[in-house]
ModelCIF file with pLDDT and N, C-alpha, C, O atoms, coordinates in Angstrom:
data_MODEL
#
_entry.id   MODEL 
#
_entity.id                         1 
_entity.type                       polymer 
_entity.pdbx_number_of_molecules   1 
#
_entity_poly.entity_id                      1 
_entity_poly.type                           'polypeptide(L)' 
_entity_poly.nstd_linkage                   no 
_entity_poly.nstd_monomer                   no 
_entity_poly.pdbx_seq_one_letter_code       
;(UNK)(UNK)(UNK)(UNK)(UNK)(UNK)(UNK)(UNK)(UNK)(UNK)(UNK)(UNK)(UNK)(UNK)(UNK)(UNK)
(UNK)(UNK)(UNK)(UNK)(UNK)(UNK)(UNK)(UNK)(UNK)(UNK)(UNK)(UNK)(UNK)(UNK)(UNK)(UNK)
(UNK)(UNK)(UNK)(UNK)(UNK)(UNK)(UNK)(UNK)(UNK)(UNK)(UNK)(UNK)(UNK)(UNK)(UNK)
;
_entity_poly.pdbx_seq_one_letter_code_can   XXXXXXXXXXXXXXXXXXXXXXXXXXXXXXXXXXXXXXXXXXXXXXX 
_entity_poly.pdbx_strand_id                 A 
#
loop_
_entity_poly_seq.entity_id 
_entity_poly_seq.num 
_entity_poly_seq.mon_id 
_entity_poly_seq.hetero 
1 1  UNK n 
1 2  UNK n 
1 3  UNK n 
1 4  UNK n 
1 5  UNK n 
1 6  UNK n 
1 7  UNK n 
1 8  UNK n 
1 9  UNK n 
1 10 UNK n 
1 11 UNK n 
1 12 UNK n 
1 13 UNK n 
1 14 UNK n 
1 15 UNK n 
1 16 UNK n 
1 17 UNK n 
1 18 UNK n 
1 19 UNK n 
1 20 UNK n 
1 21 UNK n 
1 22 UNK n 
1 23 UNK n 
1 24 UNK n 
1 25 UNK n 
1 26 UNK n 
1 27 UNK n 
1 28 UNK n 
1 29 UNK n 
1 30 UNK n 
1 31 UNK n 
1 32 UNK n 
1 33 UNK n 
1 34 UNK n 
1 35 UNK n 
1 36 UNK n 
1 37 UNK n 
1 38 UNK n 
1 39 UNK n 
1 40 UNK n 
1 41 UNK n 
1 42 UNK n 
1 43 UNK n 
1 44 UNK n 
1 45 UNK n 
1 46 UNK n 
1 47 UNK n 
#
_struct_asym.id          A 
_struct_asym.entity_id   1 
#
loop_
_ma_qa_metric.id 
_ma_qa_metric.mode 
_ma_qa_metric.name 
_ma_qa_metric.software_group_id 
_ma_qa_metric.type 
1 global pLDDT . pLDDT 
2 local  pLDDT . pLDDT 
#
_ma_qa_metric_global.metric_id      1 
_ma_qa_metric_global.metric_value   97.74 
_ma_qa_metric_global.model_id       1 
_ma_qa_metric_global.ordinal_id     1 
#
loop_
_ma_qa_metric_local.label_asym_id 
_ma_qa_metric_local.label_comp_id 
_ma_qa_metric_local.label_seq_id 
_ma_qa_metric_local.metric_id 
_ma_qa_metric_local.metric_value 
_ma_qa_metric_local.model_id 
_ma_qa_metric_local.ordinal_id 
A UNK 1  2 98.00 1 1  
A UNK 2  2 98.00 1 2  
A UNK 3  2 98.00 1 3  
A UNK 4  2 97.00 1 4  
A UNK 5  2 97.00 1 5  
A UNK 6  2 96.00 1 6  
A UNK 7  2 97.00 1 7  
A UNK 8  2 97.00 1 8  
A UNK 9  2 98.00 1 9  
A UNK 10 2 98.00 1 10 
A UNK 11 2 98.00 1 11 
A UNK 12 2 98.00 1 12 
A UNK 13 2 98.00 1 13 
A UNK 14 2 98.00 1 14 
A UNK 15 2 98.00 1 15 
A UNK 16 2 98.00 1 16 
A UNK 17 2 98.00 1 17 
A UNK 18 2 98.00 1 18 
A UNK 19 2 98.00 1 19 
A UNK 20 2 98.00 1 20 
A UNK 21 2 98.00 1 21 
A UNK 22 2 97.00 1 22 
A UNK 23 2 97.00 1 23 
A UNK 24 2 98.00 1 24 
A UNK 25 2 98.00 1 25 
A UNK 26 2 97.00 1 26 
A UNK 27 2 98.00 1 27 
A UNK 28 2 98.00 1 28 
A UNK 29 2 98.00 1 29 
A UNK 30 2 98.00 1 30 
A UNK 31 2 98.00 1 31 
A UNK 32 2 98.00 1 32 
A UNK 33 2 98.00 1 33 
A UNK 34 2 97.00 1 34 
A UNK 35 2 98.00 1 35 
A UNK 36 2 98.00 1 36 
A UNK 37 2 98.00 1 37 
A UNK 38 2 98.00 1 38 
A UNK 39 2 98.00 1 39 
A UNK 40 2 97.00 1 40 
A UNK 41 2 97.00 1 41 
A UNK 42 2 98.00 1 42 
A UNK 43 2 98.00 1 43 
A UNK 44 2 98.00 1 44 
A UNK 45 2 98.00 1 45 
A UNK 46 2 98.00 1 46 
A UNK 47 2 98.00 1 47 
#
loop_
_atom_site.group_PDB 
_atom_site.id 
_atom_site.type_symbol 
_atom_site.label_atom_id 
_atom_site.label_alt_id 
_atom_site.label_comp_id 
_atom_site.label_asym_id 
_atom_site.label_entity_id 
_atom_site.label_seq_id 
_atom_site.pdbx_PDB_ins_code 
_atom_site.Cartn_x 
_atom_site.Cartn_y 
_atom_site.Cartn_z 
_atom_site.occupancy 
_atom_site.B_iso_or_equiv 
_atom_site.pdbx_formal_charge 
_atom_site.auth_seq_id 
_atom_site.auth_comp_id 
_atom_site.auth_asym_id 
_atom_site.auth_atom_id 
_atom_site.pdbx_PDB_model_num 
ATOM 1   N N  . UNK A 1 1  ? 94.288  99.224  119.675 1.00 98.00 ? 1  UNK A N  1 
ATOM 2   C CA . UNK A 1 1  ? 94.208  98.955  121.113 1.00 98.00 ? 1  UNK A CA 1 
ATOM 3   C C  . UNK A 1 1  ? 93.160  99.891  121.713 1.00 98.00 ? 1  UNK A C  1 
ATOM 4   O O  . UNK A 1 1  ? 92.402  99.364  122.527 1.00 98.00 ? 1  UNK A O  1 
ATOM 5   N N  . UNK A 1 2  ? 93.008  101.036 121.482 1.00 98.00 ? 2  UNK A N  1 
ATOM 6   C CA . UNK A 1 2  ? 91.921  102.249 121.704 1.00 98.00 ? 2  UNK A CA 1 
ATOM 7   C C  . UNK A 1 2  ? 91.667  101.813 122.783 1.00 98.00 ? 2  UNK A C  1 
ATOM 8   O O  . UNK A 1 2  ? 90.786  100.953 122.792 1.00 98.00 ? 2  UNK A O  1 
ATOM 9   N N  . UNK A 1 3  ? 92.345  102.221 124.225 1.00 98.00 ? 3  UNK A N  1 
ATOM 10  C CA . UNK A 1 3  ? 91.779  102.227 125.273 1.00 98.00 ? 3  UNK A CA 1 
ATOM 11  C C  . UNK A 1 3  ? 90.371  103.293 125.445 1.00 98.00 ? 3  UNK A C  1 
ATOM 12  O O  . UNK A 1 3  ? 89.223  102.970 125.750 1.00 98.00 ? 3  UNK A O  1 
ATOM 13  N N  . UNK A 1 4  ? 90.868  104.522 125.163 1.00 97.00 ? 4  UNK A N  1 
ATOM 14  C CA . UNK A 1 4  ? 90.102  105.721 125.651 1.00 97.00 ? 4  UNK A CA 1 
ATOM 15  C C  . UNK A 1 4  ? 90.987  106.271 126.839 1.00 97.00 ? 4  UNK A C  1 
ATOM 16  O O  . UNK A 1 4  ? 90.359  106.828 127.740 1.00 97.00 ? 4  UNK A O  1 
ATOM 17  N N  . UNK A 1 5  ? 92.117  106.204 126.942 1.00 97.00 ? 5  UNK A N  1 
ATOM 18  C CA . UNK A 1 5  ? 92.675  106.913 128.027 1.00 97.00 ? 5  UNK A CA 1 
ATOM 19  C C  . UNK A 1 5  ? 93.830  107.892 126.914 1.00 97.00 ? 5  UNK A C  1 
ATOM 20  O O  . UNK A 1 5  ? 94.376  107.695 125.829 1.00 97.00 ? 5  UNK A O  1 
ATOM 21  N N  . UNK A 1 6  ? 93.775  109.214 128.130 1.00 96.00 ? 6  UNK A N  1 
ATOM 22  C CA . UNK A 1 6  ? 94.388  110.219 126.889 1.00 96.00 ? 6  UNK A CA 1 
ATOM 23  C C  . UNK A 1 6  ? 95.530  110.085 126.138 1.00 96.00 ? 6  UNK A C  1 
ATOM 24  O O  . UNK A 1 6  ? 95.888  110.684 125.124 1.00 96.00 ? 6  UNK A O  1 
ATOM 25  N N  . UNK A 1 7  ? 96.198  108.964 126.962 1.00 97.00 ? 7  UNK A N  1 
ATOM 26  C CA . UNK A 1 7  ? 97.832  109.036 125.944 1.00 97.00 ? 7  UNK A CA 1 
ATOM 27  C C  . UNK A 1 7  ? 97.711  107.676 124.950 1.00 97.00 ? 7  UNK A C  1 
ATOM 28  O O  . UNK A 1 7  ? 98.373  107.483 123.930 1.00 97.00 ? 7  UNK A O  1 
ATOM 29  N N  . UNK A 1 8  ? 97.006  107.068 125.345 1.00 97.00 ? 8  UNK A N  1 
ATOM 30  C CA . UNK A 1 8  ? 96.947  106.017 124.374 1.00 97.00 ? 8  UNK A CA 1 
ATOM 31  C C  . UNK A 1 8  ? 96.609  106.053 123.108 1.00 97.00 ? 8  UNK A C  1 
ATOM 32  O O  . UNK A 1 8  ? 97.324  105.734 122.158 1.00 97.00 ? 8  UNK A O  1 
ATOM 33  N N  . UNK A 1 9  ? 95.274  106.528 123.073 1.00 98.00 ? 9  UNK A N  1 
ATOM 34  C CA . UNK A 1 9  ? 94.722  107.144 121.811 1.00 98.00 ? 9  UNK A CA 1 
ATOM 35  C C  . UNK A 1 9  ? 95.428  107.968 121.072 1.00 98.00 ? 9  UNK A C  1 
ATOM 36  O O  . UNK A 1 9  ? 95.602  107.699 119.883 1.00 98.00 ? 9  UNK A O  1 
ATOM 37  N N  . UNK A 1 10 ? 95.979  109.159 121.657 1.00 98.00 ? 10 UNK A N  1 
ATOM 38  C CA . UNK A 1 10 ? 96.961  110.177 121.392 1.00 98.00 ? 10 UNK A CA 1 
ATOM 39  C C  . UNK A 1 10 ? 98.321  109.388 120.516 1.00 98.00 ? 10 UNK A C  1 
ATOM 40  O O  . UNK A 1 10 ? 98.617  109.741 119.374 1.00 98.00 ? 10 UNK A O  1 
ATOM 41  N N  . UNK A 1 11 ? 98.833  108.628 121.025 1.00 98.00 ? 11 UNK A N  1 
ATOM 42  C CA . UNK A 1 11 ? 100.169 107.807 120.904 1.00 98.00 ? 11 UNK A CA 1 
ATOM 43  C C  . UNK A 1 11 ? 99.710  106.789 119.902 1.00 98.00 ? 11 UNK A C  1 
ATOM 44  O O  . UNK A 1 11 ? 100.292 106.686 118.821 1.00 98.00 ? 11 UNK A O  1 
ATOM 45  N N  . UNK A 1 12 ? 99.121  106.354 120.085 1.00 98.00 ? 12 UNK A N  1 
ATOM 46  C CA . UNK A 1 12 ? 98.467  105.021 118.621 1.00 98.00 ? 12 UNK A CA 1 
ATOM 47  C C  . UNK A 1 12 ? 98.219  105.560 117.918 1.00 98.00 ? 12 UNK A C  1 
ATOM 48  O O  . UNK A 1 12 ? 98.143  104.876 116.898 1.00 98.00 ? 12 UNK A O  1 
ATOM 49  N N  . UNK A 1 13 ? 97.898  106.972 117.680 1.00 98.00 ? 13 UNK A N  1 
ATOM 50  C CA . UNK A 1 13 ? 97.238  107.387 115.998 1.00 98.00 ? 13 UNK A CA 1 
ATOM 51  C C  . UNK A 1 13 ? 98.361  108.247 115.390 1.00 98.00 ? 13 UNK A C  1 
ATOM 52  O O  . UNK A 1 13 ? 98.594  108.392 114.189 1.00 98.00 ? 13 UNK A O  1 
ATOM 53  N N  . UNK A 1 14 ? 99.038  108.808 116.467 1.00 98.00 ? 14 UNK A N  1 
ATOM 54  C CA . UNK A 1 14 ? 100.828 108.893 116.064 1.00 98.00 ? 14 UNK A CA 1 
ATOM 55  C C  . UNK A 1 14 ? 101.695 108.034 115.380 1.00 98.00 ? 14 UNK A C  1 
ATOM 56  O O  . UNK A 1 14 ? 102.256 108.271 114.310 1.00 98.00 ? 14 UNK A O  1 
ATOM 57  N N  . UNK A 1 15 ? 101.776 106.929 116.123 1.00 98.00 ? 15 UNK A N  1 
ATOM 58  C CA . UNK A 1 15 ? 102.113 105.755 115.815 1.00 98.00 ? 15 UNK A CA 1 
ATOM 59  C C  . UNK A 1 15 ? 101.874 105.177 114.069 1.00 98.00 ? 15 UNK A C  1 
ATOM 60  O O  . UNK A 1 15 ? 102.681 104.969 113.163 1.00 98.00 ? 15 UNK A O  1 
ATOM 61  N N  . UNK A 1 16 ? 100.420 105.062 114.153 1.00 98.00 ? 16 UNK A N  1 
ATOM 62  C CA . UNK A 1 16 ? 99.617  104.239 112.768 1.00 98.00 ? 16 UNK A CA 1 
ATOM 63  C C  . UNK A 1 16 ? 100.338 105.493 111.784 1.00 98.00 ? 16 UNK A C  1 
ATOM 64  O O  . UNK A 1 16 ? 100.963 105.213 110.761 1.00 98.00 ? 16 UNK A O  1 
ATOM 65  N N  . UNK A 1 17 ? 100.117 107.078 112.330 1.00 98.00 ? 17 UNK A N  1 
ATOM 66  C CA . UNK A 1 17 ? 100.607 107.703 110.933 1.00 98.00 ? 17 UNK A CA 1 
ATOM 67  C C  . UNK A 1 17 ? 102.442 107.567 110.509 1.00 98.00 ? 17 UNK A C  1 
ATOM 68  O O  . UNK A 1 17 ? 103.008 107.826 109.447 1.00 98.00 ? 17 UNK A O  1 
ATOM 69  N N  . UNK A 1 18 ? 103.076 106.993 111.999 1.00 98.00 ? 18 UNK A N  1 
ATOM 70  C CA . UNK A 1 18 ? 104.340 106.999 111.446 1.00 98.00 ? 18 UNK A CA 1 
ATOM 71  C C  . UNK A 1 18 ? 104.606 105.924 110.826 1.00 98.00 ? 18 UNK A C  1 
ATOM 72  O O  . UNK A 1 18 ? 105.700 105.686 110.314 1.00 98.00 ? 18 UNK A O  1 
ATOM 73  N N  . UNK A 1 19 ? 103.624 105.171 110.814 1.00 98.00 ? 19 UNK A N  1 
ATOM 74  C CA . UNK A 1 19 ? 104.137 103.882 110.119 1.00 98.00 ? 19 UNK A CA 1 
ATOM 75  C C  . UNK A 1 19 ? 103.668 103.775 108.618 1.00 98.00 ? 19 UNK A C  1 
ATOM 76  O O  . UNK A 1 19 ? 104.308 103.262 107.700 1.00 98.00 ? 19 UNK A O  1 
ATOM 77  N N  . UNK A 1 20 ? 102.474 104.337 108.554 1.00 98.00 ? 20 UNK A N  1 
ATOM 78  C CA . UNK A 1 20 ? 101.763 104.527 107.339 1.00 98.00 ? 20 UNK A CA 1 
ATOM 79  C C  . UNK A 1 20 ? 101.820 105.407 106.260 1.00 98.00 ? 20 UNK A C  1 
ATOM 80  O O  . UNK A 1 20 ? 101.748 105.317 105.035 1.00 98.00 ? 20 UNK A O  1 
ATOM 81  N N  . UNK A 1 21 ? 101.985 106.376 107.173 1.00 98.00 ? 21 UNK A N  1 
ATOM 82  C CA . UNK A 1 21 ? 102.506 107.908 106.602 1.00 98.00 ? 21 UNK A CA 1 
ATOM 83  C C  . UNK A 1 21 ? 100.938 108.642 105.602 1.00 98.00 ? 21 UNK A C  1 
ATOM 84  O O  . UNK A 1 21 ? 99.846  108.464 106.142 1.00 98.00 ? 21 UNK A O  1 
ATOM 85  N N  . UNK A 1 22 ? 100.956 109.184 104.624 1.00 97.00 ? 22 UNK A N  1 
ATOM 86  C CA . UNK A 1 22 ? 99.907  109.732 104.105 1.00 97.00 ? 22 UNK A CA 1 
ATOM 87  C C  . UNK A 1 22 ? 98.623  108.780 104.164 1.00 97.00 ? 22 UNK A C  1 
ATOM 88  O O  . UNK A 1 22 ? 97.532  109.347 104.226 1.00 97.00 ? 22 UNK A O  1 
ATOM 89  N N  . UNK A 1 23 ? 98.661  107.204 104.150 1.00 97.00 ? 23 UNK A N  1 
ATOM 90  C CA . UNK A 1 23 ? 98.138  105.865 103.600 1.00 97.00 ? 23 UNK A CA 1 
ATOM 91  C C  . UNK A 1 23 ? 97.394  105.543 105.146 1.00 97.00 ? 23 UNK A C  1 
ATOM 92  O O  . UNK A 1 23 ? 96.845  104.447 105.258 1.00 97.00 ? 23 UNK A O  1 
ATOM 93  N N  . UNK A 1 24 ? 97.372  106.518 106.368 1.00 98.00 ? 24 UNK A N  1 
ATOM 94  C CA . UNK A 1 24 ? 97.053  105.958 107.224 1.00 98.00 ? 24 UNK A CA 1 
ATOM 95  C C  . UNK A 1 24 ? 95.194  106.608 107.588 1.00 98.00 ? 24 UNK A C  1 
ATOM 96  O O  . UNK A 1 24 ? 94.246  106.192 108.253 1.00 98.00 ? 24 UNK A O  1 
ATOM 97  N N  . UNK A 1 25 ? 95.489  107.919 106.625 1.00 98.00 ? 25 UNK A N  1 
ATOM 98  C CA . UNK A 1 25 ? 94.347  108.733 106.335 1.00 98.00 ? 25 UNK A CA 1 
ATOM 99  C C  . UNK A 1 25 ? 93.082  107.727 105.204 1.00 98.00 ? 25 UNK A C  1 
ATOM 100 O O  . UNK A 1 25 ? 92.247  108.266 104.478 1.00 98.00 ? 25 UNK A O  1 
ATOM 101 N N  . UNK A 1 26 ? 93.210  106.759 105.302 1.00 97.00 ? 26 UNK A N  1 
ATOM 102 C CA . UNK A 1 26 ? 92.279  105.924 104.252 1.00 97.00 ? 26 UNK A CA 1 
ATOM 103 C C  . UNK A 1 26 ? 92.428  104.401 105.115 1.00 97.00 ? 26 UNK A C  1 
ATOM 104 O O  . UNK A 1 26 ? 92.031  103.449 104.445 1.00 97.00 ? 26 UNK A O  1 
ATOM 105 N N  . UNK A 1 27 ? 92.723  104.202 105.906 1.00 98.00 ? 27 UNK A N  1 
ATOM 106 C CA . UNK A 1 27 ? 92.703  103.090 106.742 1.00 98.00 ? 27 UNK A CA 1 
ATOM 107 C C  . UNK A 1 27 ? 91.591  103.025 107.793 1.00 98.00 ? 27 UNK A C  1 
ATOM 108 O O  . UNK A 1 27 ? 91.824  103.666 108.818 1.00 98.00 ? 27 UNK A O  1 
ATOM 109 N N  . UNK A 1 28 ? 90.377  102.343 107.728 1.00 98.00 ? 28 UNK A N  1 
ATOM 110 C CA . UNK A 1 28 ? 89.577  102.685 109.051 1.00 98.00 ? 28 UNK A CA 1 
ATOM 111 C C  . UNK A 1 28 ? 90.127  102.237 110.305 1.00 98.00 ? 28 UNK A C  1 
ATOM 112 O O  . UNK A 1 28 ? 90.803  101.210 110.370 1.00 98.00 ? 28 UNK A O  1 
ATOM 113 N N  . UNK A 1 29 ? 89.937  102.766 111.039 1.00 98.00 ? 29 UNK A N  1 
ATOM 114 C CA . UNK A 1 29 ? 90.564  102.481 112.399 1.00 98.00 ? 29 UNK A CA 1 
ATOM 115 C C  . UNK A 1 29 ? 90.259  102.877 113.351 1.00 98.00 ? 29 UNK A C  1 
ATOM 116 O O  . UNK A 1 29 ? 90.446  104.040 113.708 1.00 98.00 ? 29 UNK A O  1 
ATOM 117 N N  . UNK A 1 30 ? 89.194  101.177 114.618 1.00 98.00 ? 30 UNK A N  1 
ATOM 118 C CA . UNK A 1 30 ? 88.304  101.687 115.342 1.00 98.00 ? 30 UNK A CA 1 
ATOM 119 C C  . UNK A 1 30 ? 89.058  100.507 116.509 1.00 98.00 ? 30 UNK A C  1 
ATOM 120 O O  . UNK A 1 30 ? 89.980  99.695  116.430 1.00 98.00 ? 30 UNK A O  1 
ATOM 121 N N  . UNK A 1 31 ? 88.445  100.783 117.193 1.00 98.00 ? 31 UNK A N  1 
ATOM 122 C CA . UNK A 1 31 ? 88.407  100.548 118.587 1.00 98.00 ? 31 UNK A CA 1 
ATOM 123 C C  . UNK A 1 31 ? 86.883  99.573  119.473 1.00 98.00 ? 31 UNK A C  1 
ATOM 124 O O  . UNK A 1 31 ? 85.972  100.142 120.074 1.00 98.00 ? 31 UNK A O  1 
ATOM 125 N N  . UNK A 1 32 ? 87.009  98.184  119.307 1.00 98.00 ? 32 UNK A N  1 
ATOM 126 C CA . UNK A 1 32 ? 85.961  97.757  119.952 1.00 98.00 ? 32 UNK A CA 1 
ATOM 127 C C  . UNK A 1 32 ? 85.393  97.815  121.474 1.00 98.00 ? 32 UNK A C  1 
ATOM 128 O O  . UNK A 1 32 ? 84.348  97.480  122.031 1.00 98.00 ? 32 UNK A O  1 
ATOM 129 N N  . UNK A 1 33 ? 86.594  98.398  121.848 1.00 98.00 ? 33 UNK A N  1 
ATOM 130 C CA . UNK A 1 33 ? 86.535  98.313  123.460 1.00 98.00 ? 33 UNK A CA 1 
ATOM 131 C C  . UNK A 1 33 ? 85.361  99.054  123.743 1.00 98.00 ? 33 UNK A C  1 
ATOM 132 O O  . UNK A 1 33 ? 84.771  98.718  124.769 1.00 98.00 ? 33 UNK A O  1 
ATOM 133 N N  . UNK A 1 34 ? 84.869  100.007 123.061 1.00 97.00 ? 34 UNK A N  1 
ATOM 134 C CA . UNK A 1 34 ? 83.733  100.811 123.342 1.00 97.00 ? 34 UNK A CA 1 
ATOM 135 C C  . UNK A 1 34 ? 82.393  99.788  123.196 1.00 97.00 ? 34 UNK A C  1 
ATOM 136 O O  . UNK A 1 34 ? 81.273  100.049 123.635 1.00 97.00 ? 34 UNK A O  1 
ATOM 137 N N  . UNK A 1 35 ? 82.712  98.786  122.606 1.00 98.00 ? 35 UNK A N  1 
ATOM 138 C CA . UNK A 1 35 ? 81.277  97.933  122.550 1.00 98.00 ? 35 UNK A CA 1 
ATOM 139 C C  . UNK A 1 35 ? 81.531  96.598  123.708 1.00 98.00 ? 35 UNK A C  1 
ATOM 140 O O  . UNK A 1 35 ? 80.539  96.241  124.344 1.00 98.00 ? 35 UNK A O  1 
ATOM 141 N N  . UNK A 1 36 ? 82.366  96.150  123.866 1.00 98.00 ? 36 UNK A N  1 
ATOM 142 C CA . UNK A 1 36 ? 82.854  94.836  125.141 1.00 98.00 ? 36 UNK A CA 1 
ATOM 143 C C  . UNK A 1 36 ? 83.561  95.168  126.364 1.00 98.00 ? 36 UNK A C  1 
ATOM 144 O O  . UNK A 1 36 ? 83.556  94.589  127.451 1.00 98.00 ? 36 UNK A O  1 
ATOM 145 N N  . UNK A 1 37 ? 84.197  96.260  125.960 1.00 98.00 ? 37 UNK A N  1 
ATOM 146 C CA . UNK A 1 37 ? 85.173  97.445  127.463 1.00 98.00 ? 37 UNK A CA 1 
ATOM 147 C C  . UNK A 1 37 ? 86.612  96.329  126.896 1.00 98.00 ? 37 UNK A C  1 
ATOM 148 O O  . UNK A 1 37 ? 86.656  95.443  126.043 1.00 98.00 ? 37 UNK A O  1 
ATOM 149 N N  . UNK A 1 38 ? 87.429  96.774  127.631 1.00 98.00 ? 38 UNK A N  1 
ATOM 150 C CA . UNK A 1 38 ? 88.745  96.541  127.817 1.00 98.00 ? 38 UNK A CA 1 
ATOM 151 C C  . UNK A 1 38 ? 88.579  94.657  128.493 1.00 98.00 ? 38 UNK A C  1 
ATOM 152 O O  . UNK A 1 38 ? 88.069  94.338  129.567 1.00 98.00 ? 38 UNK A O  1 
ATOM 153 N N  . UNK A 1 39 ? 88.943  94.095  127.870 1.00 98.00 ? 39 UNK A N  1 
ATOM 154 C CA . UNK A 1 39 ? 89.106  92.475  128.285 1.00 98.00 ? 39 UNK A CA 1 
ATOM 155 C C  . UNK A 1 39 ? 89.694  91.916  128.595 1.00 98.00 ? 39 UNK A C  1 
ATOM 156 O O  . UNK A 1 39 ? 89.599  90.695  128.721 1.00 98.00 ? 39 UNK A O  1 
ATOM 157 N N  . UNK A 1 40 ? 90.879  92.882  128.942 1.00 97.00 ? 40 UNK A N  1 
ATOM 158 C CA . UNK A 1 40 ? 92.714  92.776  129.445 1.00 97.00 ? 40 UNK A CA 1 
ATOM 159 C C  . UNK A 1 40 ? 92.913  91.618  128.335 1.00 97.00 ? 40 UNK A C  1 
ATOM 160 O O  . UNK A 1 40 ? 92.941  91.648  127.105 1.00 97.00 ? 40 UNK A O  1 
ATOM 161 N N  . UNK A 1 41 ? 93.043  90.552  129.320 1.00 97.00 ? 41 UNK A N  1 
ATOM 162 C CA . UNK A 1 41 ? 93.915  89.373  128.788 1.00 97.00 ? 41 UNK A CA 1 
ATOM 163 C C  . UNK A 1 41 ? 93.592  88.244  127.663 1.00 97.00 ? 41 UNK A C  1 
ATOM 164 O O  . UNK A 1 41 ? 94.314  87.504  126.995 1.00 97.00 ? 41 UNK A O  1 
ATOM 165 N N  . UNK A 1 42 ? 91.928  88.475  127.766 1.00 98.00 ? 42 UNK A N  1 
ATOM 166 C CA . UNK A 1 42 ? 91.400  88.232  126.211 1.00 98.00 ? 42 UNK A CA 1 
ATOM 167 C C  . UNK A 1 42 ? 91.459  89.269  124.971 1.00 98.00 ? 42 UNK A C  1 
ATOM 168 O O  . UNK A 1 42 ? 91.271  88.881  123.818 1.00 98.00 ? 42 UNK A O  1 
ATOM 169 N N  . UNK A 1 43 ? 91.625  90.087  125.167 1.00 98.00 ? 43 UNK A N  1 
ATOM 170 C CA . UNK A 1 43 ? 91.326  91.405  124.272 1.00 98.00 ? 43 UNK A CA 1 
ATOM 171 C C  . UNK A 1 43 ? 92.144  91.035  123.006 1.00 98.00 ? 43 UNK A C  1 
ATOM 172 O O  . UNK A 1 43 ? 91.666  91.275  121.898 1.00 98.00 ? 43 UNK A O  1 
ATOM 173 N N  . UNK A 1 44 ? 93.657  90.318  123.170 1.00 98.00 ? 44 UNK A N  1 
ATOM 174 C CA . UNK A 1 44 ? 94.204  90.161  122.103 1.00 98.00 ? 44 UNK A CA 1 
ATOM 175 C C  . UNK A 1 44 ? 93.674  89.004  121.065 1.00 98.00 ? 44 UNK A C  1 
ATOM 176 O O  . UNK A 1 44 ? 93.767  89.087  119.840 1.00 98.00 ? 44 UNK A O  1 
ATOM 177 N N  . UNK A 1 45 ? 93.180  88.063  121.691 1.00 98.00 ? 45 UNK A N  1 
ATOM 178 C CA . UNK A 1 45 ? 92.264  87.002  120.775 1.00 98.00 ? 45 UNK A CA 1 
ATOM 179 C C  . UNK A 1 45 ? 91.010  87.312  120.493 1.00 98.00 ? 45 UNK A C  1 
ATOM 180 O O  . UNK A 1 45 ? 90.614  86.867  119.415 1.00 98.00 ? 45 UNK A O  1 
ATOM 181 N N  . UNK A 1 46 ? 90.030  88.118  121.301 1.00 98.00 ? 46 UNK A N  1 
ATOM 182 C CA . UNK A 1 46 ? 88.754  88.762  120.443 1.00 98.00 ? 46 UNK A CA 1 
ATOM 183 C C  . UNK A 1 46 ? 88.488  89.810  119.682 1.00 98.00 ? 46 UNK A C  1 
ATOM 184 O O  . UNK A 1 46 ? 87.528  90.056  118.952 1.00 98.00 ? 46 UNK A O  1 
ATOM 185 N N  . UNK A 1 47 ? 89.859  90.648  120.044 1.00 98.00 ? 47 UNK A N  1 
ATOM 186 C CA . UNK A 1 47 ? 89.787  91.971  118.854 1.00 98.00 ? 47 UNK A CA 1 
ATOM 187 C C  . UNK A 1 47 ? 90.516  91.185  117.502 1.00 98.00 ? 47 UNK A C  1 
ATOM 188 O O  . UNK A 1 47 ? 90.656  91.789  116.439 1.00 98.00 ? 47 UNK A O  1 
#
């Protein structure tokens, strides 16, 4: 989701490691919003 706002980012990469656990350190994991911005209500069908 990578907004760029501080708790989000913060809280999602928390998140990915509790779910992943050691396995989350070899997963790339980016954030397009930095190239289209935040698309609200499309964001879930173009990311």
């Amino acid at each position: 989701h990578g907004t760029s706002t501080g708790l989000n980012d913060l809280y999602e990469t928390m998140a990915i490691k509790e779910v992943f656990g050691a396995k989350a350190y070899d997963i790339p994991v980016s954030s397009i919003k930095a190239a289209i911005g935040h698309t609200l209500s499309a964001g879930g069908a173009l990311e």
